[in-house]
N, C-alpha and C. Protein backbone atom coordinates (compact mmCIF):
# COMPACT_ATOMS: atom_id res chain seq x y z
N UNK A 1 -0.44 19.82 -2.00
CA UNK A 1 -1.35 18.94 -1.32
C UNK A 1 -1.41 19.33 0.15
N UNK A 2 -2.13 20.43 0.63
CA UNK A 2 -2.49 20.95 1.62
C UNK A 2 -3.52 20.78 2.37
N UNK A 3 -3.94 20.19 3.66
CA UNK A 3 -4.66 19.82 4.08
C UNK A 3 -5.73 20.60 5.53
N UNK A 4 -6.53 20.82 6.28
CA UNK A 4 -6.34 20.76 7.25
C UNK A 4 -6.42 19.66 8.11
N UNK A 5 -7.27 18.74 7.65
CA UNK A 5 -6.82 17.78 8.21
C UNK A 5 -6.19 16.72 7.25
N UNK A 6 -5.41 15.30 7.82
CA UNK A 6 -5.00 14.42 6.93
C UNK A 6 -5.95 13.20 6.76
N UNK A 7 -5.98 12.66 5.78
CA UNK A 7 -7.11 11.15 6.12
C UNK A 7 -6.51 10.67 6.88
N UNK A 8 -7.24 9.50 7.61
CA UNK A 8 -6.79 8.67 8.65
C UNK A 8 -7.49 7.43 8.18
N UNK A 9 -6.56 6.02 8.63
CA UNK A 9 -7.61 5.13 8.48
C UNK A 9 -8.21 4.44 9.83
N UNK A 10 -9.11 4.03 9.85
CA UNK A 10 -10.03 3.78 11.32
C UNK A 10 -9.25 2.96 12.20
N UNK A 11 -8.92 2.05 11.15
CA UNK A 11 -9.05 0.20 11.79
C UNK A 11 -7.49 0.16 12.00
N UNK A 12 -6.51 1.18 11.52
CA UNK A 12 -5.29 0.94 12.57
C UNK A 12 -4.49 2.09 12.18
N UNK A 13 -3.14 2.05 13.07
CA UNK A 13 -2.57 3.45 12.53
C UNK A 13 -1.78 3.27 11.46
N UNK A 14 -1.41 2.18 11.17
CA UNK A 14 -0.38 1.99 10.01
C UNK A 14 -1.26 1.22 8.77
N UNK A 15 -1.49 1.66 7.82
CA UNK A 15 -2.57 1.62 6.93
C UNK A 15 -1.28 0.53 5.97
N UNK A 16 -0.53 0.04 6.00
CA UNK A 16 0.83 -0.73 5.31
C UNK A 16 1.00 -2.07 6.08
N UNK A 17 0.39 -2.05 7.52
CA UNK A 17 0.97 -2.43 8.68
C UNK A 17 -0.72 -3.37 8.15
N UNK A 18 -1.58 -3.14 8.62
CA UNK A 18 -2.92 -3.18 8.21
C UNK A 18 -2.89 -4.31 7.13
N UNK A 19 -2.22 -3.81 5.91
CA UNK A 19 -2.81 -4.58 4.56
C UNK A 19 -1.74 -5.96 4.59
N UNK A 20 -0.57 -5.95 5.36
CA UNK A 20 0.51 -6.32 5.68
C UNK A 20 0.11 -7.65 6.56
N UNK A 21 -0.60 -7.50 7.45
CA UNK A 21 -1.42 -8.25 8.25
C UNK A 21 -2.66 -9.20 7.54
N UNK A 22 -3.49 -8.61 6.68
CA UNK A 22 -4.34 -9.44 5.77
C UNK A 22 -3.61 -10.29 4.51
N UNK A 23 -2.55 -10.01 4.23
CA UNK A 23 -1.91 -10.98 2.90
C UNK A 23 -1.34 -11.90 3.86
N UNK A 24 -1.68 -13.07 3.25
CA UNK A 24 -0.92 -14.26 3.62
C UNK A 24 0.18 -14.78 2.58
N UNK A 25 1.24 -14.74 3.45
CA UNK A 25 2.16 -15.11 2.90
C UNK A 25 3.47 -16.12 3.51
N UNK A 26 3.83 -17.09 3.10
CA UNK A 26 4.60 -17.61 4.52
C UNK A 26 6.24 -17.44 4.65
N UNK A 27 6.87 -17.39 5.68
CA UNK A 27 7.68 -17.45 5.84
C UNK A 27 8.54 -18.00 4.98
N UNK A 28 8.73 -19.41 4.91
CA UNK A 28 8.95 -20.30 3.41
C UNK A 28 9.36 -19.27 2.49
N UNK A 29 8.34 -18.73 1.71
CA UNK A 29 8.06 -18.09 0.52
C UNK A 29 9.34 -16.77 0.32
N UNK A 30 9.72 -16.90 -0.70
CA UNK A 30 10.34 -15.67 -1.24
C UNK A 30 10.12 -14.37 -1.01
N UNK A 31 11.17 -13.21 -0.16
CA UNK A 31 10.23 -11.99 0.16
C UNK A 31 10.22 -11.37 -1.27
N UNK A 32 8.58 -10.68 -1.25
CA UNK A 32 7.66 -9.79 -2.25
C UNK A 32 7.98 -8.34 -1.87
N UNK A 33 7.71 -7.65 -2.72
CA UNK A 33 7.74 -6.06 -2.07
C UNK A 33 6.65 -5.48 -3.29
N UNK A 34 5.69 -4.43 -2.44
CA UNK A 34 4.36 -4.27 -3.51
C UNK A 34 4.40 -2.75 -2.87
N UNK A 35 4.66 -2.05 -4.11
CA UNK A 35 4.70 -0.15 -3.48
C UNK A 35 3.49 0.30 -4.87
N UNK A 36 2.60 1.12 -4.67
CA UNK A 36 1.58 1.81 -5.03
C UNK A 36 1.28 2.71 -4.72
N UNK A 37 0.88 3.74 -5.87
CA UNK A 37 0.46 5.11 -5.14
C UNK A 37 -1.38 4.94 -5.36
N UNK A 38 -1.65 5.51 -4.33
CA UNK A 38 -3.35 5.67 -4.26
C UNK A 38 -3.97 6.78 -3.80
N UNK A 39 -5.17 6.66 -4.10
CA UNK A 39 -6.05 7.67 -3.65
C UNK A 39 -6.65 7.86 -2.93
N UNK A 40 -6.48 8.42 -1.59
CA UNK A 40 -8.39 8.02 -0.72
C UNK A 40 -9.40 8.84 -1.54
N UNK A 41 -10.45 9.10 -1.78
CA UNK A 41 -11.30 9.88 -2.47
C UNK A 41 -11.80 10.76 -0.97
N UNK A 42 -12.78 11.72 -1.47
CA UNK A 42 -13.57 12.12 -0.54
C UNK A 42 -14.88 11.44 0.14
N UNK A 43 -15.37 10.38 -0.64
CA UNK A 43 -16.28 9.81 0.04
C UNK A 43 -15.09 8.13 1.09
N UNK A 44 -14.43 8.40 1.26
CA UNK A 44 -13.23 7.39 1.59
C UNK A 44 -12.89 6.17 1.10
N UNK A 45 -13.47 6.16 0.18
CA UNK A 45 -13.48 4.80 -0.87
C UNK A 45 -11.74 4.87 -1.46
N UNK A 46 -11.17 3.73 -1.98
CA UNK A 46 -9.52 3.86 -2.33
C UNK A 46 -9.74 3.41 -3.48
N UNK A 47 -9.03 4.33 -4.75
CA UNK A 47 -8.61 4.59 -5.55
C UNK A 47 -7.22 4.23 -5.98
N UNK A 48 -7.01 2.74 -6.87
CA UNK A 48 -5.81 2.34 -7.27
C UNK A 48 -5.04 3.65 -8.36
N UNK A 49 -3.43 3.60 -7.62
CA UNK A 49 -2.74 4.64 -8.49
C UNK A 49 -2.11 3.59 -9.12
N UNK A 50 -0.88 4.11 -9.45
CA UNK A 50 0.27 3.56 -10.06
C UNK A 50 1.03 2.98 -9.42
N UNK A 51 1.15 1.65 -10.01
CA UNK A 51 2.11 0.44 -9.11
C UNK A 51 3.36 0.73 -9.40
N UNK A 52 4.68 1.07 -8.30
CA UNK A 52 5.73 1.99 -8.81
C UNK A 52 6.45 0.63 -8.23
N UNK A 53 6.62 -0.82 -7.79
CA UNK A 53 7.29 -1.68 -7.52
C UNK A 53 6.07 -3.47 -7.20
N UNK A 54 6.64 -3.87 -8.04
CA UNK A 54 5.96 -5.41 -7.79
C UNK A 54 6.98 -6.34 -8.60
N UNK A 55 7.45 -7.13 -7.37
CA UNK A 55 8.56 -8.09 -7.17
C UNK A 55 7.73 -9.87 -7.29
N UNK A 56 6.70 -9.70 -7.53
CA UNK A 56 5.79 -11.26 -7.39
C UNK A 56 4.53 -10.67 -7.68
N UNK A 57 4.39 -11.57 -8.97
CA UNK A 57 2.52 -11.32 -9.42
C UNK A 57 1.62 -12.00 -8.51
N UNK A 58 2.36 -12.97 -7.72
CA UNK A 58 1.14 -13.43 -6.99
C UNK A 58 0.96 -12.76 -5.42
N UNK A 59 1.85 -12.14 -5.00
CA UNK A 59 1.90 -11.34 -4.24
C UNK A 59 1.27 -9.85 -4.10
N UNK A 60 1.69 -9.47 -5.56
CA UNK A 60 0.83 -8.47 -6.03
C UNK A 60 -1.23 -8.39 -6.10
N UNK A 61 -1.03 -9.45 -6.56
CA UNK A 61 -2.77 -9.76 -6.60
C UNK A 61 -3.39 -9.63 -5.14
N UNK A 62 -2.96 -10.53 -4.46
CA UNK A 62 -3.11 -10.80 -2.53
C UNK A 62 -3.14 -9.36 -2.27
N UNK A 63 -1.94 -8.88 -2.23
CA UNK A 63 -1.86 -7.11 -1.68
C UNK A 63 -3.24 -6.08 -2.35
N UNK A 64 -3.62 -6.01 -3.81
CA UNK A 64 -4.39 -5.82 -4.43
C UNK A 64 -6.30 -5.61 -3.71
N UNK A 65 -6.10 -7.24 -3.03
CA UNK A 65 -7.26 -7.78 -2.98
C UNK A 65 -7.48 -7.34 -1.68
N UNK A 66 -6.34 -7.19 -0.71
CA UNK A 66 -6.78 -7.01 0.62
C UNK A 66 -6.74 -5.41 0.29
N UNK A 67 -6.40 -4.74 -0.58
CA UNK A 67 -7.09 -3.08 -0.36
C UNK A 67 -8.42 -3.08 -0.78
N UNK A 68 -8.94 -3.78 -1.95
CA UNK A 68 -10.05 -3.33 -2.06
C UNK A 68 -11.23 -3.88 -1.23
N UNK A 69 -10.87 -4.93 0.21
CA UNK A 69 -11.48 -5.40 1.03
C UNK A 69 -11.33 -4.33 2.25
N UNK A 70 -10.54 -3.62 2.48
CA UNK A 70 -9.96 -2.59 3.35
C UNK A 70 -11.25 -1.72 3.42
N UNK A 71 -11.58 -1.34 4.73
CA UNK A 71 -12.57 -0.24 5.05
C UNK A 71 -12.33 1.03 4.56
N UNK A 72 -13.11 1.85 4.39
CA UNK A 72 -12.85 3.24 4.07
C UNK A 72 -12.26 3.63 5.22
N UNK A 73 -11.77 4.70 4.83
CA UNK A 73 -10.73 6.09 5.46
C UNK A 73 -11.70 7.08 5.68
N UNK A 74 -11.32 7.65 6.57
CA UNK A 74 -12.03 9.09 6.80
C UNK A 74 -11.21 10.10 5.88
N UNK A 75 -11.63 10.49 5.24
CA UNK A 75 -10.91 11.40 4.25
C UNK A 75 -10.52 12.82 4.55
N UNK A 76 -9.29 13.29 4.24
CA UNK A 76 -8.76 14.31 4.30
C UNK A 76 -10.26 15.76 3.95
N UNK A 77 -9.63 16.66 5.06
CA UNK A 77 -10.68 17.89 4.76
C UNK A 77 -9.68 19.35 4.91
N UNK A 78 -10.58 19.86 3.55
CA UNK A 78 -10.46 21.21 3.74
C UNK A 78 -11.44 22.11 3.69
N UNK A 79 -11.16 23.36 4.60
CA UNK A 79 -12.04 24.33 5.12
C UNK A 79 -13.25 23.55 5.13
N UNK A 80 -13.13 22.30 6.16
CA UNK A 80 -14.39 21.71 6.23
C UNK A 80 -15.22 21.07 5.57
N UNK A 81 -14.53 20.91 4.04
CA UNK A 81 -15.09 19.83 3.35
C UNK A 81 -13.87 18.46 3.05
N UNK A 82 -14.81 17.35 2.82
CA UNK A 82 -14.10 16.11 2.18
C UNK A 82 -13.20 16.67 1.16
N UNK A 83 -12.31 16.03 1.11
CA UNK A 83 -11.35 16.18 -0.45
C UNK A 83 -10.81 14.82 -0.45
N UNK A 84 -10.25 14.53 -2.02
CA UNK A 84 -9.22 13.44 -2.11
C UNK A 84 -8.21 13.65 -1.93
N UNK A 85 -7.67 12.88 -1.35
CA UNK A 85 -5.39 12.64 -0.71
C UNK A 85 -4.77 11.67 -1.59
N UNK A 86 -3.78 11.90 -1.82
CA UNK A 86 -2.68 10.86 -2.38
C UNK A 86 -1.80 10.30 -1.02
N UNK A 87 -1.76 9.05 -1.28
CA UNK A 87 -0.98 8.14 -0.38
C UNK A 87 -0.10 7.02 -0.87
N UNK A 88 0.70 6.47 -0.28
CA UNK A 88 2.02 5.37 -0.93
C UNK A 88 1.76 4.27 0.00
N UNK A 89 1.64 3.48 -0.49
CA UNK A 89 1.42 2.33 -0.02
C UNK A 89 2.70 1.41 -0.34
N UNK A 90 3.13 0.69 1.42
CA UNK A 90 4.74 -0.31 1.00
C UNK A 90 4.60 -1.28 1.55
N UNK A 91 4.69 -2.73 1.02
CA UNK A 91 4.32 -3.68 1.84
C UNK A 91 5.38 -4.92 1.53
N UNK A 92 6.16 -5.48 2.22
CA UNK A 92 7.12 -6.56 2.27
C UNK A 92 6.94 -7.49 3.24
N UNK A 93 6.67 -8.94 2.32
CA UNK A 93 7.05 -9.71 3.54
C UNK A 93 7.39 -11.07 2.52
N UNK A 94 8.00 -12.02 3.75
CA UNK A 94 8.02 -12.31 5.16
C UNK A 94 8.86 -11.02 5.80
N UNK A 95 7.82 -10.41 6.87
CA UNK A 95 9.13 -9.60 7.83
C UNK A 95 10.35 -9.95 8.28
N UNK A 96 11.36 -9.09 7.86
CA UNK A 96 12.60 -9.13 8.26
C UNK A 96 13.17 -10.18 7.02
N UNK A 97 12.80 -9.95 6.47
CA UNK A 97 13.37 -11.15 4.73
C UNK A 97 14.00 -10.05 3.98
N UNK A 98 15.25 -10.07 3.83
CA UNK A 98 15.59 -9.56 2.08
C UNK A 98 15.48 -9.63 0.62
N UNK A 99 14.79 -8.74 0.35
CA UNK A 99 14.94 -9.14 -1.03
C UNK A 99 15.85 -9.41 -1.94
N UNK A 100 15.98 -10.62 -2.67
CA UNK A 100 17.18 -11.43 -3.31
C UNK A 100 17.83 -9.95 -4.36
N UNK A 101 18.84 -9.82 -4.42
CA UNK A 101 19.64 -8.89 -4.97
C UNK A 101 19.53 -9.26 -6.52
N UNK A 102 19.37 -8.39 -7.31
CA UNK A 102 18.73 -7.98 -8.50
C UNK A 102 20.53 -8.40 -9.49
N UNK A 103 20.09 -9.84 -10.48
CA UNK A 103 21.49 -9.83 -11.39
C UNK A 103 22.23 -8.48 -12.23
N UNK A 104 23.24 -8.15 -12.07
CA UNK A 104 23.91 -7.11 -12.86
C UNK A 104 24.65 -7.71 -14.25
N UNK A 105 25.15 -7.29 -14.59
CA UNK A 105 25.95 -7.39 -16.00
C UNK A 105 26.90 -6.26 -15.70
N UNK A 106 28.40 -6.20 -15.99
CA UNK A 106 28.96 -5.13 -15.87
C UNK A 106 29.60 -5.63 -17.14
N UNK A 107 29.61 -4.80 -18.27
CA UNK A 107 30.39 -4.46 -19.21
C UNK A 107 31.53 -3.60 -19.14
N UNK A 108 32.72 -4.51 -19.85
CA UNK A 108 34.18 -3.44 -19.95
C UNK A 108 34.52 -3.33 -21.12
């Protein structure tokens, strides 16, 4: 995945930071964590990948909804044309919240 240039997105530099900012979620609330891989395309439209972490379905949906409300990207180019990029998308909140530690079982 070689580029000369990389996509960028317009409306801020942290494209996580961005979608992070449009989900509402409150403090109160249990921290969520929502990781996805995506696509920018070449016309900069985003392309859902594979959801590789979702800790809250309703969190998940919110995160969901504010990408496909998200402006296009200027899309990655080579030798001067548009191409599609793969990108990871990570989003947790309430900021600075841990996520509750996952029950084990240890068998002896």
């Amino acid at each position: 995945l070689c580029y000369d240039k990389a996509a960028t997105f317009p409306v801020a530099e942290d494209f996580s930071q961005y979608i992070a900012s449009q989900v509402r979620w409150r403090e109160n609330q249990p921290a969520a964590r929502f990781v996805m891989r995506f696509t920018v395309e070449a016309d900069g439209s985003i392309s859902e990948g594979n959801v590789l972490q979702s800790t809250d379905k309703q969190f998940a949906a919110r995160v969901r909804n504010a990408v496909k409300s998200a402006p296009r990207w200027n899309p990655a180019t080579k030798r001067g044309q548009a191409v599609a990029s793969e990108h990871l998308l990570i989003v947790q909140l309430p900021k600075g919240k841990q996520l509750p530690r996952e029950p084990y079982i240890i068998m002896l």
